[in-house]
PDB file of N, CA and C in Angstrom:
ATOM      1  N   UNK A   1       0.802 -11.480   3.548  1.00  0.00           N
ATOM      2  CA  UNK A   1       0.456 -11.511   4.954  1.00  0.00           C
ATOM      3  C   UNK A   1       1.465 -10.683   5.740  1.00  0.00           C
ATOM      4  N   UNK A   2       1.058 -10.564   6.716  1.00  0.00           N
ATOM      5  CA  UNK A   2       2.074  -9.728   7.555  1.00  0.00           C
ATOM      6  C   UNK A   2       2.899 -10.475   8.880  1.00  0.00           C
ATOM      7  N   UNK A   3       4.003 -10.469   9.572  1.00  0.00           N
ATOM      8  CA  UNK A   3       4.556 -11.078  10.464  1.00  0.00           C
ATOM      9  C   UNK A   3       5.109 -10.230  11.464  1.00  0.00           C
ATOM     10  N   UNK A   4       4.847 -10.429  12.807  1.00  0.00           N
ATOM     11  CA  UNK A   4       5.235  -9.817  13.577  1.00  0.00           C
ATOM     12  C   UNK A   4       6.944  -9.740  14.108  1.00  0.00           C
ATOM     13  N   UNK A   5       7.631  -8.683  14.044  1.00  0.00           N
ATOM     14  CA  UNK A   5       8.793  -8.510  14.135  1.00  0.00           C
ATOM     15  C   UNK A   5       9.609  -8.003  15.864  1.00  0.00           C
ATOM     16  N   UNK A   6      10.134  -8.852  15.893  1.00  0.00           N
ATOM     17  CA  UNK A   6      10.781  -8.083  17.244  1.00  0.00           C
ATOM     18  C   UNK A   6      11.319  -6.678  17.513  1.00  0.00           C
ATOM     19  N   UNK A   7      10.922  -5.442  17.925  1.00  0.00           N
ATOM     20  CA  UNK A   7      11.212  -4.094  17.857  1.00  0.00           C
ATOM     21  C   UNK A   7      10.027  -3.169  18.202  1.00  0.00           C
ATOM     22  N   UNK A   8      10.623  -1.903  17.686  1.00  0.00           N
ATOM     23  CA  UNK A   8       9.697  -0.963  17.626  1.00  0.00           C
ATOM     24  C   UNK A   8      10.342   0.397  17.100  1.00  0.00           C
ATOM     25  N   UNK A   9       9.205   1.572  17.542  1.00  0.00           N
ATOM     26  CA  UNK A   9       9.578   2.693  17.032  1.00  0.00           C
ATOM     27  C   UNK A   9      10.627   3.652  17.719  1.00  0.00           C
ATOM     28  N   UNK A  10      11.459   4.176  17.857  1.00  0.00           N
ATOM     29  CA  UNK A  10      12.337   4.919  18.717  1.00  0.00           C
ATOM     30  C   UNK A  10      12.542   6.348  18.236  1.00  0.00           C
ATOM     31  N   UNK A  11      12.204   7.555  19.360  1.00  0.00           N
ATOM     32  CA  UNK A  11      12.162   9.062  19.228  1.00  0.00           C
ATOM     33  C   UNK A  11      13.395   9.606  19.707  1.00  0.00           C
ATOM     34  N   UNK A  12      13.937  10.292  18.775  1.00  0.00           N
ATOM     35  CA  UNK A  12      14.850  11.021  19.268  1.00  0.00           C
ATOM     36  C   UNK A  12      14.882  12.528  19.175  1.00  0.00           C
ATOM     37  N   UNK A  13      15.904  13.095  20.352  1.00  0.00           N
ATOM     38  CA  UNK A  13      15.850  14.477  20.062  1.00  0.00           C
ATOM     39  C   UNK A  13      16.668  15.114  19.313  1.00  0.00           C
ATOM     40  N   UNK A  14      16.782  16.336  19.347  1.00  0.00           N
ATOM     41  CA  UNK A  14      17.738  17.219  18.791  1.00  0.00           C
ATOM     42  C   UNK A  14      19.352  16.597  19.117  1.00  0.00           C
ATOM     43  N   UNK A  15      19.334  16.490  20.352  1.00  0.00           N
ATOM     44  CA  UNK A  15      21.115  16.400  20.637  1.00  0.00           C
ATOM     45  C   UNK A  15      20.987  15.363  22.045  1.00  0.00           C
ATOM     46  N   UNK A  16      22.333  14.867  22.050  1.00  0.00           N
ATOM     47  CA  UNK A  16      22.290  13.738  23.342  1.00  0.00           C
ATOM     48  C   UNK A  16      21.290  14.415  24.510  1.00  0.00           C
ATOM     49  N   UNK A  17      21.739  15.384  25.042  1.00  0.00           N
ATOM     50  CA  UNK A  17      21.228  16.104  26.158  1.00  0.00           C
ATOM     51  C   UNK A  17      19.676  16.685  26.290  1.00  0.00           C
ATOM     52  N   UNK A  18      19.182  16.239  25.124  1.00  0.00           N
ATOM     53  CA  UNK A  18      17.499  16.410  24.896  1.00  0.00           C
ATOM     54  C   UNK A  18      17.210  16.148  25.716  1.00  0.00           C
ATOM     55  N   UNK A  19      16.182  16.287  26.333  1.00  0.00           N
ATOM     56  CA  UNK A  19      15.111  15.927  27.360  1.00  0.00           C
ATOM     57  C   UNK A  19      13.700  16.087  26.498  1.00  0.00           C
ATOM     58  N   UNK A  20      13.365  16.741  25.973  1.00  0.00           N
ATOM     59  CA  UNK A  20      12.084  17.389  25.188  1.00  0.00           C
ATOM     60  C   UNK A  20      12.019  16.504  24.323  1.00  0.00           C
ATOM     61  N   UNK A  21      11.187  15.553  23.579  1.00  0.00           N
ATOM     62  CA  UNK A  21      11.384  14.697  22.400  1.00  0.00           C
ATOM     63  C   UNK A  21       9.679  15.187  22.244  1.00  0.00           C
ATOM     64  N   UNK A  22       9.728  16.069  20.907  1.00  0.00           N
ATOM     65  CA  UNK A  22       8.598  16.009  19.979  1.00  0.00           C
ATOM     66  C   UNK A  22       8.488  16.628  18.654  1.00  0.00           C
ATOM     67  N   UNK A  23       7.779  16.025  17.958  1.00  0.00           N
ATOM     68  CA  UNK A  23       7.917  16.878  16.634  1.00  0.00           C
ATOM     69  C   UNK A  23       7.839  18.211  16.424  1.00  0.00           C
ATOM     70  N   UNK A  24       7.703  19.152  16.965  1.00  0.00           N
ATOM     71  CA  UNK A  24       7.612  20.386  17.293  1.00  0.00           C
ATOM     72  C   UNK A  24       8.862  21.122  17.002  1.00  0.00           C
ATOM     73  N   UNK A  25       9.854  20.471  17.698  1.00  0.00           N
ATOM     74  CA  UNK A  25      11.162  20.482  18.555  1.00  0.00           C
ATOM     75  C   UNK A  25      12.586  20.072  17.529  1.00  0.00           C
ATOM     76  N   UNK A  26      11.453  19.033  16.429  1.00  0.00           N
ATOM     77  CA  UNK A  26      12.199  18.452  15.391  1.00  0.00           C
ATOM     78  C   UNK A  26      12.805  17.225  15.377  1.00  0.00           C
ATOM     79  N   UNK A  27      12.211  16.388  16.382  1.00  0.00           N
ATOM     80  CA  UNK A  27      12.776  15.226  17.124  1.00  0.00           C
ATOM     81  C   UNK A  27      12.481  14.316  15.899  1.00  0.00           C
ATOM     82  N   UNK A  28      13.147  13.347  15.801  1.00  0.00           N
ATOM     83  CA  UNK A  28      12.914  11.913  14.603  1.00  0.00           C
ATOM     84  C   UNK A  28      12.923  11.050  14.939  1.00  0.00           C
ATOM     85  N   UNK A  29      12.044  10.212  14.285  1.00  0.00           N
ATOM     86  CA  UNK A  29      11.840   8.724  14.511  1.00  0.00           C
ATOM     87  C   UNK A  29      12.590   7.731  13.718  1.00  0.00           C
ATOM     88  N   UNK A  30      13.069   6.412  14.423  1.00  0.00           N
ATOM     89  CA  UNK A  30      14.171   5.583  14.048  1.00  0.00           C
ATOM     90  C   UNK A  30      13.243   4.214  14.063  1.00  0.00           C
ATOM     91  N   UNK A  31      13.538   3.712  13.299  1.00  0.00           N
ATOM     92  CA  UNK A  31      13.428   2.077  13.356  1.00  0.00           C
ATOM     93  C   UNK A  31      14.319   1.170  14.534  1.00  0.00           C
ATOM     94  N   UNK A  32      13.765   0.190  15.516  1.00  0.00           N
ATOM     95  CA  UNK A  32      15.350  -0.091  16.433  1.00  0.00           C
ATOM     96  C   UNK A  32      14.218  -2.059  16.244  1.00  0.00           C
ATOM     97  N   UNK A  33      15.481  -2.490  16.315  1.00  0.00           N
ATOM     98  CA  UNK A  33      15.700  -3.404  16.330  1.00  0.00           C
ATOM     99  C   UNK A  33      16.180  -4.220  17.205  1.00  0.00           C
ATOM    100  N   UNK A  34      15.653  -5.255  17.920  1.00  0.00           N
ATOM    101  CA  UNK A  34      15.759  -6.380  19.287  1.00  0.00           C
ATOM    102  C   UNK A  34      16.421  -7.019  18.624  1.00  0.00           C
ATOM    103  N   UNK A  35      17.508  -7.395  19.165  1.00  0.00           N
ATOM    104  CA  UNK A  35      18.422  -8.536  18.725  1.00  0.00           C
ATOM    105  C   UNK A  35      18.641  -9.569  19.590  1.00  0.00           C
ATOM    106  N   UNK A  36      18.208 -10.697  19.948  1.00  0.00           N
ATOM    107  CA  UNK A  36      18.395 -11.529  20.959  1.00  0.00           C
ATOM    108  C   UNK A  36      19.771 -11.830  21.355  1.00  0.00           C
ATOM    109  N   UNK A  37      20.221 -12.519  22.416  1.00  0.00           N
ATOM    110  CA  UNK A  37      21.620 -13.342  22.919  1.00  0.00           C
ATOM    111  C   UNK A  37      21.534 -14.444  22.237  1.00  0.00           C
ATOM    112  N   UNK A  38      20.635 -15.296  21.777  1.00  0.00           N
ATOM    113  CA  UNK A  38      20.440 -16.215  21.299  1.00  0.00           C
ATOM    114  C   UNK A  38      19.300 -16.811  20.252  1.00  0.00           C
ATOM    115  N   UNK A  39      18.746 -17.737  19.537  1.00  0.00           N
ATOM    116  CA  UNK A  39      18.397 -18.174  18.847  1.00  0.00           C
ATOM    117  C   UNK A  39      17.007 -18.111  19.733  1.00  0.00           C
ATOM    118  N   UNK A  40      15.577 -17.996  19.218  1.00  0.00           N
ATOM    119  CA  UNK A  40      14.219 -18.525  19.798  1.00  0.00           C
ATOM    120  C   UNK A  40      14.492 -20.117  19.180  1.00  0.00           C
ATOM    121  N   UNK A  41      13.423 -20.471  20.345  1.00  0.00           N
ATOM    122  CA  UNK A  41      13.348 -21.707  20.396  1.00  0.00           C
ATOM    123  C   UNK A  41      11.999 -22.085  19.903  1.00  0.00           C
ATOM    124  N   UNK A  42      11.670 -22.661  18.676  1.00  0.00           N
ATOM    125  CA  UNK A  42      10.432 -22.333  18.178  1.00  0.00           C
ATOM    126  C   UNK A  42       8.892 -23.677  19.194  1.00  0.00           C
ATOM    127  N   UNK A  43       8.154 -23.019  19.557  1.00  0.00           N
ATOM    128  CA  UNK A  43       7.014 -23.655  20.395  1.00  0.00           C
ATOM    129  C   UNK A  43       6.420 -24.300  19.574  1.00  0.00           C
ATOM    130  N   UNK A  44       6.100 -25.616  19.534  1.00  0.00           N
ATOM    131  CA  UNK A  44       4.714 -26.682  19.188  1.00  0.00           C
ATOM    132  C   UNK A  44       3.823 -26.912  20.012  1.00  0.00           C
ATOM    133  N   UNK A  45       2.482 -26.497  19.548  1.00  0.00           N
ATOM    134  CA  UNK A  45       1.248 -26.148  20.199  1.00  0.00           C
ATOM    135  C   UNK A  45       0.933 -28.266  19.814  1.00  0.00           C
ATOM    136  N   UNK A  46       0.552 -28.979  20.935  1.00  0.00           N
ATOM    137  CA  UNK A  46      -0.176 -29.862  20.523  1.00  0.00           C
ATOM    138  C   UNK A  46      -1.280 -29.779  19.662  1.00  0.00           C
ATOM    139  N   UNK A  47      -1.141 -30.757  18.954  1.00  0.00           N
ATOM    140  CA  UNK A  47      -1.951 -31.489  18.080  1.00  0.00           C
ATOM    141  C   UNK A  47      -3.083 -31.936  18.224  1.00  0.00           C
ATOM    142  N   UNK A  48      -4.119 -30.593  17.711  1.00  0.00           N
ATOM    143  CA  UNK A  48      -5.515 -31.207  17.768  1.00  0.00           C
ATOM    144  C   UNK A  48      -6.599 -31.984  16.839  1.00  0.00           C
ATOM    145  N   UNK A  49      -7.073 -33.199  17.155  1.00  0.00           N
ATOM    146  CA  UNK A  49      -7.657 -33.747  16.068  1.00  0.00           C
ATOM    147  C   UNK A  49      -8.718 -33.612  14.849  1.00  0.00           C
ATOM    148  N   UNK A  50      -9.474 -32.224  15.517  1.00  0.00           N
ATOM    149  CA  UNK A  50     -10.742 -31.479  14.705  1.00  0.00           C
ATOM    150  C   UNK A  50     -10.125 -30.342  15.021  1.00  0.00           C
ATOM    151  N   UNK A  51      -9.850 -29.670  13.422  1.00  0.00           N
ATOM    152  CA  UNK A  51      -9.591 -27.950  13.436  1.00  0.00           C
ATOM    153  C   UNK A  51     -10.918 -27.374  14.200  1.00  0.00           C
ATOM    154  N   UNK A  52     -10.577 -26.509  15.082  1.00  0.00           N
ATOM    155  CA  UNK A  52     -11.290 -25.487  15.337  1.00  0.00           C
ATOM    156  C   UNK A  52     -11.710 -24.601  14.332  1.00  0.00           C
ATOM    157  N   UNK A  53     -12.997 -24.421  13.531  1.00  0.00           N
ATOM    158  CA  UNK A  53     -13.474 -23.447  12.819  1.00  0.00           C
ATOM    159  C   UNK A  53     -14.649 -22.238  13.314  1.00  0.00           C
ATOM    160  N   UNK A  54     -14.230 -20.887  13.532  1.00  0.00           N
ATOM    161  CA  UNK A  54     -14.932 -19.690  13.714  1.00  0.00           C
ATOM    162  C   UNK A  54     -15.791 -19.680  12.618  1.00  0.00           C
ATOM    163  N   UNK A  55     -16.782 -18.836  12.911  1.00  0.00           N
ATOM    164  CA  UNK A  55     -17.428 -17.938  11.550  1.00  0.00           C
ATOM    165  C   UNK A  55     -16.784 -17.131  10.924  1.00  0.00           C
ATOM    166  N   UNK A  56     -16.257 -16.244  11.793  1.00  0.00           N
ATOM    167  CA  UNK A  56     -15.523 -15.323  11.389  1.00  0.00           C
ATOM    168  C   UNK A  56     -14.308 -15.757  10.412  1.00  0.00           C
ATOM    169  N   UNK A  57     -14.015 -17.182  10.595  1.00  0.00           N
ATOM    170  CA  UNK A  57     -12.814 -17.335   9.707  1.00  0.00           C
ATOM    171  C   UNK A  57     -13.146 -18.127   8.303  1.00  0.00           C
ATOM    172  N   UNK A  58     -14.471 -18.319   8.496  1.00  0.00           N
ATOM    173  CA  UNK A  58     -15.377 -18.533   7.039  1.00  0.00           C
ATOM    174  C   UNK A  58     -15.574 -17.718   6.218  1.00  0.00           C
ATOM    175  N   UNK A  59     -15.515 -16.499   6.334  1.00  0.00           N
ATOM    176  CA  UNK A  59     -16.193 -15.565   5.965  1.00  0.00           C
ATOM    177  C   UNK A  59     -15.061 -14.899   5.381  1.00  0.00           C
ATOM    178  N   UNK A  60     -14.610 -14.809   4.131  1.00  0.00           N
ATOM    179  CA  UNK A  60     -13.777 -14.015   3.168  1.00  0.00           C
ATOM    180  C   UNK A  60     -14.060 -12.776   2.570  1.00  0.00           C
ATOM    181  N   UNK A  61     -13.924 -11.468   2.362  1.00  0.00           N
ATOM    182  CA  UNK A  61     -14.555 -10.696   2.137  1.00  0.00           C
ATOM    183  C   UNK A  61     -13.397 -10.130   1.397  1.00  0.00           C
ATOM    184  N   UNK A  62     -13.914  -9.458   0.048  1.00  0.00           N
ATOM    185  CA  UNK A  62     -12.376  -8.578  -0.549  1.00  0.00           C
ATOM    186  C   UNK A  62     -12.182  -7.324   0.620  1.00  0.00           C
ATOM    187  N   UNK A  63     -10.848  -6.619   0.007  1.00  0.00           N
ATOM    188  CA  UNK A  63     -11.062  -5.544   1.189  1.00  0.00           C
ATOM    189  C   UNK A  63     -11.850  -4.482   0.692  1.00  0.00           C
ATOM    190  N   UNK A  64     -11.642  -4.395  -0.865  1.00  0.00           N
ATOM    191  CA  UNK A  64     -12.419  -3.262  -1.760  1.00  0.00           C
ATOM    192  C   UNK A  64     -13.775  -3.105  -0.517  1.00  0.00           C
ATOM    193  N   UNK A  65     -14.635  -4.526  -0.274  1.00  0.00           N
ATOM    194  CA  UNK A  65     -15.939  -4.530   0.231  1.00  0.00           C
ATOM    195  C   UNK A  65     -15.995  -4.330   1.244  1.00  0.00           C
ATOM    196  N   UNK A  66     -14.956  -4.588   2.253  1.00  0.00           N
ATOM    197  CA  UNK A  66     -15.034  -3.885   3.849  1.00  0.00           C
ATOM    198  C   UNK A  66     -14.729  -2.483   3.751  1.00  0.00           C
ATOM    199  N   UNK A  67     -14.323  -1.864   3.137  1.00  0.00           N
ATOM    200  CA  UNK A  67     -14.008  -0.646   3.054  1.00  0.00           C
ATOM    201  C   UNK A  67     -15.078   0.318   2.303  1.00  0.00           C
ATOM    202  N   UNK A  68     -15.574  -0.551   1.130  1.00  0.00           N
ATOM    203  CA  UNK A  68     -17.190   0.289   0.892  1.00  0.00           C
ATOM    204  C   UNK A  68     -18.398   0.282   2.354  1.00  0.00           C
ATOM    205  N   UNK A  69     -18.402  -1.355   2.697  1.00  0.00           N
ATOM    206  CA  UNK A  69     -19.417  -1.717   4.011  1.00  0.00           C
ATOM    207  C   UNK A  69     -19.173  -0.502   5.475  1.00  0.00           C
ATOM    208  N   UNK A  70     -17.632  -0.432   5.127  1.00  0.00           N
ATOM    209  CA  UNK A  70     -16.758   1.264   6.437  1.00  0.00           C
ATOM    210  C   UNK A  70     -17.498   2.336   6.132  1.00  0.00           C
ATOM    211  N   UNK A  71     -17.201   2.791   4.703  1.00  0.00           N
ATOM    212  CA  UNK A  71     -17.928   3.919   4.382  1.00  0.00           C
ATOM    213  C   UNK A  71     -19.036   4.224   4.168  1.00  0.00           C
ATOM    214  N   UNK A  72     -19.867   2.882   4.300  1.00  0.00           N
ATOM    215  CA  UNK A  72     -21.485   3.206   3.936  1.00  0.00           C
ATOM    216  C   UNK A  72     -21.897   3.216   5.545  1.00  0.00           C
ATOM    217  N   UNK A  73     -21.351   2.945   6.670  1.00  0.00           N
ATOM    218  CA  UNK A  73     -21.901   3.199   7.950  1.00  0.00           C
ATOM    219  C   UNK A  73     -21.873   4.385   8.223  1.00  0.00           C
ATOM    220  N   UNK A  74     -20.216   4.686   7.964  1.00  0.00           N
ATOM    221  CA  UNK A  74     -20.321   6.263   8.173  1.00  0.00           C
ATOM    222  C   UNK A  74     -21.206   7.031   7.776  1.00  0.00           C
ATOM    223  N   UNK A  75     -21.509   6.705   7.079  1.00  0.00           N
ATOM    224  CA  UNK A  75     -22.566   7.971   5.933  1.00  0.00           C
ATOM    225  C   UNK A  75     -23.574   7.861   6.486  1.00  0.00           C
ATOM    226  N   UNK A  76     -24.180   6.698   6.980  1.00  0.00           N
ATOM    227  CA  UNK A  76     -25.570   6.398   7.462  1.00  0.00           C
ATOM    228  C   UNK A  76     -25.405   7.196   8.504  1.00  0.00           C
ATOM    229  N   UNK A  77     -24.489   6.750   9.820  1.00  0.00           N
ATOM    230  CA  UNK A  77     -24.432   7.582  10.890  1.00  0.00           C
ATOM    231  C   UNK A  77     -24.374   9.282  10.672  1.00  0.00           C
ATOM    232  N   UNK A  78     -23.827  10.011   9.923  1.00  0.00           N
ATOM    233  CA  UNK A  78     -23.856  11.352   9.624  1.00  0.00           C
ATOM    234  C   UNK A  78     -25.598  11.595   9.112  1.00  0.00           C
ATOM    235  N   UNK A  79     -25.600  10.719   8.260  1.00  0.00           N
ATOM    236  CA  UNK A  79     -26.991  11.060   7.692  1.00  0.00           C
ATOM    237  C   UNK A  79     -28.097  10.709   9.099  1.00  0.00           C
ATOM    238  N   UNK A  80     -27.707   9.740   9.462  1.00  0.00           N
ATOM    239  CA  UNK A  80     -29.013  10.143  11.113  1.00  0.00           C
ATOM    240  C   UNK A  80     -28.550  11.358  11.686  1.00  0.00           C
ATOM    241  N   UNK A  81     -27.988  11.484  12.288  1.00  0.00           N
ATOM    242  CA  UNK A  81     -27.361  12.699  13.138  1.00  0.00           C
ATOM    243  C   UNK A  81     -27.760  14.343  12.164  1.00  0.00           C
ATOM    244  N   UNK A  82     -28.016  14.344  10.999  1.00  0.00           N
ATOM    245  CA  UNK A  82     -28.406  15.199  10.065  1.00  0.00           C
ATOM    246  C   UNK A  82     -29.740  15.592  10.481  1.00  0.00           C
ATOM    247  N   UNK A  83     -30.464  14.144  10.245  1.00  0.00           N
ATOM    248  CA  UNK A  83     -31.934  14.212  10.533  1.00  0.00           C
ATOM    249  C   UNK A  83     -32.460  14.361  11.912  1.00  0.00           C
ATOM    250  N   UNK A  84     -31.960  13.581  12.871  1.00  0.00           N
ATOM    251  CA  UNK A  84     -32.679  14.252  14.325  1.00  0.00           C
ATOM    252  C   UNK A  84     -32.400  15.801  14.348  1.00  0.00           C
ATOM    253  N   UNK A  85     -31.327  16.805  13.810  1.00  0.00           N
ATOM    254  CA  UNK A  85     -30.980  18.194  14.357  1.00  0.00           C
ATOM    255  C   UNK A  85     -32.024  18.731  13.232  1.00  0.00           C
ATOM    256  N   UNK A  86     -32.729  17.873  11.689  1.00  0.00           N
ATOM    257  CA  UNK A  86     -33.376  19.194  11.040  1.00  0.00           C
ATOM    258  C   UNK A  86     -35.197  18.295  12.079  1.00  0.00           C
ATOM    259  N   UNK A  87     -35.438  17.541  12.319  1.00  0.00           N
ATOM    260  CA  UNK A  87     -36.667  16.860  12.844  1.00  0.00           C
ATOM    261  C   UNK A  87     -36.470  17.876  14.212  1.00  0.00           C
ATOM    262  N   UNK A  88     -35.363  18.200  14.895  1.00  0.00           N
ATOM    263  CA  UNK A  88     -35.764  19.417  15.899  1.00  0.00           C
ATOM    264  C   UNK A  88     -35.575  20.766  15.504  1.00  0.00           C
ATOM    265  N   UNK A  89     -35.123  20.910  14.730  1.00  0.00           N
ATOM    266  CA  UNK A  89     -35.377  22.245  14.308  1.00  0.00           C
ATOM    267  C   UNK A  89     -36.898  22.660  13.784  1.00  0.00           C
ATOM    268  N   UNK A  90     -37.610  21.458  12.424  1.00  0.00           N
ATOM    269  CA  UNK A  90     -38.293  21.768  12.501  1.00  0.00           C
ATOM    270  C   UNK A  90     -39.794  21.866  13.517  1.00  0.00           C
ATOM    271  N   UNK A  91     -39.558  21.082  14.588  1.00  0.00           N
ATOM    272  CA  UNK A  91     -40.300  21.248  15.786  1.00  0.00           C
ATOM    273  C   UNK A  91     -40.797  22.447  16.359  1.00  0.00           C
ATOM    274  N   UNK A  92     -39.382  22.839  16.492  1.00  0.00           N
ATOM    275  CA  UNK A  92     -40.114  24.320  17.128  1.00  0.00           C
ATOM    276  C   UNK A  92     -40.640  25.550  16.406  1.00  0.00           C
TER     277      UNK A  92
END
């Protein structure tokens, strides 16, 4: 699973006095890291007596199969878009 981390991405330039930051230019990207003053204080959500269940969270799917189900839309969509331009071509 994945967990969300305190931070982000940070660009830098060539030299302190950069102003310009882009890859072009040769600028690099850093990992930076939030460090708090102190400890989080971890939140407890009350206690509900019937889990809330979605559909969506019924529904298990490998990823192999969302990723075939991705690529078979695409294809469909190209393959329409194929056919309305030869259905007007052959029109006229």
């Amino acid at each position: 699973s994945y967990t969300v981390m305190p931070g982000g991405l940070t660009r830098i330039g060539q030299d302190e006095r950069s102003f310009m930051i882009s890859n072009q230019t040769g600028a690099k990207s850093k990992d930076t890291w939030v460090i708090a003053s102190e400890p989080e204080r971890m939140v407890h959500d009350e206690q509900v007596d019937e889990p809330v269940s979605r559909e969506a969270d019924l529904i298990s799917l490998p990823s192999r199969v969302v990723e075939n189900l991705f690529w078979m839309g695409r294809y469909a969509e190209r393959a329409e878009a194929a056919l309305r331009i030869l259905r007007t071509a052959f029109m006229m």
